[in-house]
C-alpha atoms as a PDB file:
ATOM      1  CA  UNK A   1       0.000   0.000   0.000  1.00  0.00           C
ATOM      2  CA  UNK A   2       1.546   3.315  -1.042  1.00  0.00           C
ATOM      3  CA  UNK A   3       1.558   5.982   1.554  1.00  0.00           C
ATOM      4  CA  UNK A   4       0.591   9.791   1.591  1.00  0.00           C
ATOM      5  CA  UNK A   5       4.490  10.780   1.182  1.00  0.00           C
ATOM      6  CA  UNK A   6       4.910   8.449  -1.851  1.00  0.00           C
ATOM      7  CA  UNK A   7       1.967   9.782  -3.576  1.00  0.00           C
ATOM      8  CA  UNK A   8       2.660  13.230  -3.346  1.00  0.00           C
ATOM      9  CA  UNK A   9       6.431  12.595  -4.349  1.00  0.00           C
ATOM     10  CA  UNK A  10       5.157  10.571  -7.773  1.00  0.00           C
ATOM     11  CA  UNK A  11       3.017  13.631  -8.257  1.00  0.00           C
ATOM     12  CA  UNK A  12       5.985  15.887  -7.765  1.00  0.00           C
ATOM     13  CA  UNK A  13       7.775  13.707 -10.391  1.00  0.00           C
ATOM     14  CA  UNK A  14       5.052  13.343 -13.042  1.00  0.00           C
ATOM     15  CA  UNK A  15       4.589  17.336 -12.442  1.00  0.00           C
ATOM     16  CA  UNK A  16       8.890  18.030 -13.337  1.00  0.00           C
ATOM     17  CA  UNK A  17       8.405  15.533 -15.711  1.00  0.00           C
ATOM     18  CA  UNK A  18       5.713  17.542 -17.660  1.00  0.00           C
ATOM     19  CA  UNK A  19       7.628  21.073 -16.994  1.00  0.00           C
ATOM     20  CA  UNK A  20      10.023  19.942 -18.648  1.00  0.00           C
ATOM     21  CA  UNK A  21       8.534  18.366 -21.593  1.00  0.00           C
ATOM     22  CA  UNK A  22       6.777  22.101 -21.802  1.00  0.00           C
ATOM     23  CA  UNK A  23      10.107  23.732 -21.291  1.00  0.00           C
ATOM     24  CA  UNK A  24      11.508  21.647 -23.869  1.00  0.00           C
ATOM     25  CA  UNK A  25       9.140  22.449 -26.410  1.00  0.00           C
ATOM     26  CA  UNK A  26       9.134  25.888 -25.881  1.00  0.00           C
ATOM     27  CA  UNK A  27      12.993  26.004 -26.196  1.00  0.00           C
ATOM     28  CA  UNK A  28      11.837  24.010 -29.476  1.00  0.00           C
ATOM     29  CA  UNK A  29       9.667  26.655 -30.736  1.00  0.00           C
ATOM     30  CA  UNK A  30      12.127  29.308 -29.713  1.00  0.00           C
ATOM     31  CA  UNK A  31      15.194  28.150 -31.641  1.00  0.00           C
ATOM     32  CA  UNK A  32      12.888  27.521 -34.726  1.00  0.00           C
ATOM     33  CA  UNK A  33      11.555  30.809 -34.425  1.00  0.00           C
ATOM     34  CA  UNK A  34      15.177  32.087 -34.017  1.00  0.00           C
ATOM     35  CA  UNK A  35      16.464  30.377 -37.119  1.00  0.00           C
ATOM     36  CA  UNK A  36      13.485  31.579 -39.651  1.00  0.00           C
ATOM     37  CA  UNK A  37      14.302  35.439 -38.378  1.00  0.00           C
ATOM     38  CA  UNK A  38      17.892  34.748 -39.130  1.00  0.00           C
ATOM     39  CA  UNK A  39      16.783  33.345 -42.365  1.00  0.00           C
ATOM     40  CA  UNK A  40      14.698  36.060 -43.243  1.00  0.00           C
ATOM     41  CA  UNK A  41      17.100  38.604 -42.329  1.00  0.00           C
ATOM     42  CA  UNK A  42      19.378  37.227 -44.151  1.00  0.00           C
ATOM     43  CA  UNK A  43      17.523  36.657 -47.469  1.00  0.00           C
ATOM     44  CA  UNK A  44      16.647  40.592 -47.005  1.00  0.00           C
ATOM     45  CA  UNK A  45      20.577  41.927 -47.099  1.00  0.00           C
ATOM     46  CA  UNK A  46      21.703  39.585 -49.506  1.00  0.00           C
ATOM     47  CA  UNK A  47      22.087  41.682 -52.171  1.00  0.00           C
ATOM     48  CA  UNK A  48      23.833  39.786 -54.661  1.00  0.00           C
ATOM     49  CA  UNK A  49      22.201  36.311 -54.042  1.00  0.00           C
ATOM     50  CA  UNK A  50      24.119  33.644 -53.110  1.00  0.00           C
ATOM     51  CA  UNK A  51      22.917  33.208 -49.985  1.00  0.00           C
ATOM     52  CA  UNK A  52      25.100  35.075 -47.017  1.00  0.00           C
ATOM     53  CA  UNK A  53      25.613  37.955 -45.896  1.00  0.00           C
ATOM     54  CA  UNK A  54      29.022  39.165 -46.430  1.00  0.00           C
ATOM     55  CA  UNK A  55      31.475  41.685 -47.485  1.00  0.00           C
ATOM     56  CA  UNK A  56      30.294  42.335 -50.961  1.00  0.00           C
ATOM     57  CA  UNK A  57      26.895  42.702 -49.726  1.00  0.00           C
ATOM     58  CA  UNK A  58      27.700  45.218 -47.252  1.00  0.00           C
ATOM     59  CA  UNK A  59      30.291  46.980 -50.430  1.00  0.00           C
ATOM     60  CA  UNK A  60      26.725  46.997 -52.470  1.00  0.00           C
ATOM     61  CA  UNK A  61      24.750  48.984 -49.486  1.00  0.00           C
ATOM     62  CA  UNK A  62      27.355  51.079 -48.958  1.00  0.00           C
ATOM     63  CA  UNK A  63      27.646  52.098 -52.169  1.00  0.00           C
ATOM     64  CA  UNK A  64      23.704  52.270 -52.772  1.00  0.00           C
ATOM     65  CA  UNK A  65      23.706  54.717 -49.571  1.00  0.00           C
ATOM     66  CA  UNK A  66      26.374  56.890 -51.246  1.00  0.00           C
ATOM     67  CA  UNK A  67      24.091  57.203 -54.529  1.00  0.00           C
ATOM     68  CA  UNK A  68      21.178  58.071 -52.388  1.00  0.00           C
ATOM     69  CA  UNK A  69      23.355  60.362 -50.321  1.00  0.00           C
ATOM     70  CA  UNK A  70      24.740  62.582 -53.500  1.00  0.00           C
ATOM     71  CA  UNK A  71      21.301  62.377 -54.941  1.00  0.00           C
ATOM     72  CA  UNK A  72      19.915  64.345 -52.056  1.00  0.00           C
ATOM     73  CA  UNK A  73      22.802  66.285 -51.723  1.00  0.00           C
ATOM     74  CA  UNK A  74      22.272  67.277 -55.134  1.00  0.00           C
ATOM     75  CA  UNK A  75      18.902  68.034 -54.954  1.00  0.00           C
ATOM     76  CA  UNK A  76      19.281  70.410 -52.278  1.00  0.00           C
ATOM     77  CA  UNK A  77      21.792  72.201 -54.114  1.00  0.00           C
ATOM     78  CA  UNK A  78      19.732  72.893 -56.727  1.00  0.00           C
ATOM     79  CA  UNK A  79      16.947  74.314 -54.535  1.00  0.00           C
ATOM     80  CA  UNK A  80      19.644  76.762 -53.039  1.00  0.00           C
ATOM     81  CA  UNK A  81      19.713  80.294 -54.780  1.00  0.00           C
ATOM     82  CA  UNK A  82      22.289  80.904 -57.113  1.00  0.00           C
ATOM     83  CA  UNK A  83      25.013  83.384 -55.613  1.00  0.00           C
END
């Protein structure tokens, strides 16, 4: 016959025992979650492509900032009065 300790220890068990399944599957649905972002952000600065995110990608924003920067720069000049 089990007693009132033994009981309530199996339920403490089968309770950890179900935390942690939880836990697991959050950290599950967490590092999924994680990885599609990283995917996704990745996929948005590749700029030429293949895949990553490297040096030439960050050499083809740069240089697309620059355009956009003289562009502006321009544009403002122009609005100026002539002297």
């Amino acid at each position: 016959m089990l007693r009132n300790t033994e009981i309530i220890e199996g339920e403490k068990t089968m309770k950890k025992k179900k935390l942690g399944s939880v836990l697991g599957d959050v950290g599950s649905a967490a590092k999924g979650l994680i990885d599609k972002t990283k995917t996704h952000a990745v996929q948005a600065m590749d700029q030429n492509n293949d895949g990553k995110f490297d040096i030439s990608d960050v050499s083809m924003i740069a240089g697309a900032v620059g355009d956009t920067v003289k562009k502006r720069a321009a544009a403002v000049n122009d609005m100026l009065p002539s002297r």
